[in-house]
C-alpha atoms as a PDB file:
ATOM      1  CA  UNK A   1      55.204  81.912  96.907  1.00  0.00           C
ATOM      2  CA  UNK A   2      55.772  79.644  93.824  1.00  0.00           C
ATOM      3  CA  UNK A   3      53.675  80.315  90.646  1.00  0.00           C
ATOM      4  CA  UNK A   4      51.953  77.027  91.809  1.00  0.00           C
ATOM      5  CA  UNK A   5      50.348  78.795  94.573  1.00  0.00           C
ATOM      6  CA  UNK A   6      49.606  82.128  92.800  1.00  0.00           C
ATOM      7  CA  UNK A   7      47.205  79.692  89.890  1.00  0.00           C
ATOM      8  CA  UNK A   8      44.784  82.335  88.298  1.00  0.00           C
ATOM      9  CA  UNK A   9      41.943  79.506  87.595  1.00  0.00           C
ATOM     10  CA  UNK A  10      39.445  79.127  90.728  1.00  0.00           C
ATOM     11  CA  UNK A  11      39.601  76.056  92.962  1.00  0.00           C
ATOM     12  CA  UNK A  12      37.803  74.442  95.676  1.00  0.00           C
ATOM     13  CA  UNK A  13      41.157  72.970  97.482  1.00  0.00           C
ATOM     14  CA  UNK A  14      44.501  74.844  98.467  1.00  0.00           C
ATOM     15  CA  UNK A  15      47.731  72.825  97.143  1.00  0.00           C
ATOM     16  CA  UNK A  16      47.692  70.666 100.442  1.00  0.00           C
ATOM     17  CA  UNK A  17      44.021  69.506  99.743  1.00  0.00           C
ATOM     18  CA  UNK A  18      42.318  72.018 102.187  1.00  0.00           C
ATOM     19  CA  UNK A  19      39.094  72.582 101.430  1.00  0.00           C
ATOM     20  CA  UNK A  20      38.925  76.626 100.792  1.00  0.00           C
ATOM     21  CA  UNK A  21      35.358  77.332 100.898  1.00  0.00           C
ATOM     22  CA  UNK A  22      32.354  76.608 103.244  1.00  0.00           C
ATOM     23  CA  UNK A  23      29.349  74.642 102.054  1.00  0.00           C
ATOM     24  CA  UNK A  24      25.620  76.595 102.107  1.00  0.00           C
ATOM     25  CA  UNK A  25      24.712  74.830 105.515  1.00  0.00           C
ATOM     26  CA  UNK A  26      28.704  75.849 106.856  1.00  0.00           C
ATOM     27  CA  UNK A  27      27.593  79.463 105.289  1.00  0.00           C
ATOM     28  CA  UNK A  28      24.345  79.715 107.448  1.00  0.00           C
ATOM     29  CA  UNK A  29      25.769  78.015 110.931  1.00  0.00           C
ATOM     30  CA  UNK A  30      28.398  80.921 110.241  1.00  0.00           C
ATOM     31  CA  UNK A  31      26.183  83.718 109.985  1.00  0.00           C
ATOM     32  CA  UNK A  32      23.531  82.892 112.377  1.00  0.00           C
ATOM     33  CA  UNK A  33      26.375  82.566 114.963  1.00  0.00           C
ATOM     34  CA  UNK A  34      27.379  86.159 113.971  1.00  0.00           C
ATOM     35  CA  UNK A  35      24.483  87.460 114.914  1.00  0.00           C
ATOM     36  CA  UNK A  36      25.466  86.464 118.879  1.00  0.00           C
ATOM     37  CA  UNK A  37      28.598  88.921 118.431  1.00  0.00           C
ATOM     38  CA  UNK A  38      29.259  92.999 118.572  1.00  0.00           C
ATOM     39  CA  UNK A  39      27.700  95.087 115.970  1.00  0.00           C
ATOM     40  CA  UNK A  40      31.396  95.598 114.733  1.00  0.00           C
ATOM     41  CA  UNK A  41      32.726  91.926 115.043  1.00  0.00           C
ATOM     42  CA  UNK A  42      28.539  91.122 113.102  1.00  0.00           C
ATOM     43  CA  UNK A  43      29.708  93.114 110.314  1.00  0.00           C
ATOM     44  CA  UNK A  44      33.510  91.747 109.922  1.00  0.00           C
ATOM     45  CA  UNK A  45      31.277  88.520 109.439  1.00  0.00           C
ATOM     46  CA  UNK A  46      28.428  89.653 106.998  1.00  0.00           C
ATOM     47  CA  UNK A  47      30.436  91.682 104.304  1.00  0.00           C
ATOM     48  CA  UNK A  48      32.449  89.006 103.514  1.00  0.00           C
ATOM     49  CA  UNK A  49      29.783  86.620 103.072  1.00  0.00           C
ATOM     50  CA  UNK A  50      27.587  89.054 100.802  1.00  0.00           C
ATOM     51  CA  UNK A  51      30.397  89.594  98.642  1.00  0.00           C
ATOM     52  CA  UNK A  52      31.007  87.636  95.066  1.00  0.00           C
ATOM     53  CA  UNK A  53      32.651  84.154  96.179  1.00  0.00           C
ATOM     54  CA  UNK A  54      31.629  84.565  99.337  1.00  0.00           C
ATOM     55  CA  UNK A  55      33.212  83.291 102.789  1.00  0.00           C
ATOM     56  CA  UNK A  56      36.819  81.898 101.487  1.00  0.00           C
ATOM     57  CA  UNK A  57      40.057  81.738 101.228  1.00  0.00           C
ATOM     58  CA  UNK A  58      40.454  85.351 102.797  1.00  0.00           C
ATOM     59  CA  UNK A  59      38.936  84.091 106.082  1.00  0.00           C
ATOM     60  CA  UNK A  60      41.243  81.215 106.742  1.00  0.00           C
ATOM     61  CA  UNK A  61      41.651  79.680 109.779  1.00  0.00           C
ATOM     62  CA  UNK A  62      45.459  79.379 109.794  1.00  0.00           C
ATOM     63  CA  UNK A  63      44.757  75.581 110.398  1.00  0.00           C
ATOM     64  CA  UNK A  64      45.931  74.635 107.275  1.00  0.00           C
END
């Protein structure tokens, strides 16, 4: 990783332009699906969305 990628300040886009977080609508649509899934596959979904920053960069798609 170059220090480029490791930048402590927050942003909204990854170094290719990627847009790293979902909007409040994207955020709802997300967790209202979740609630079609497993208890345990529900709960992969919900903690990271409660948490500070919410759903982000750790729940990339690998599209990018």
């Amino acid at each position: 990783m170059s220090s480029e990628e490791n930048s402590p300040e927050m942003r909204l886009f990854s170094p290719t332009g990627v847009r790293l977080y979902l909007t409040a609508p994207e955020r709802d649509r997300f967790l209202k699906a979740a609630n079609d899934e497993s208890p345990v596959k529900r709960m992969v979904c919900i903690i990271p969305a409660a948490a500070p920053g919410g759903v982000g960069p750790g729940l990339s798609s690998g599209t990018d």
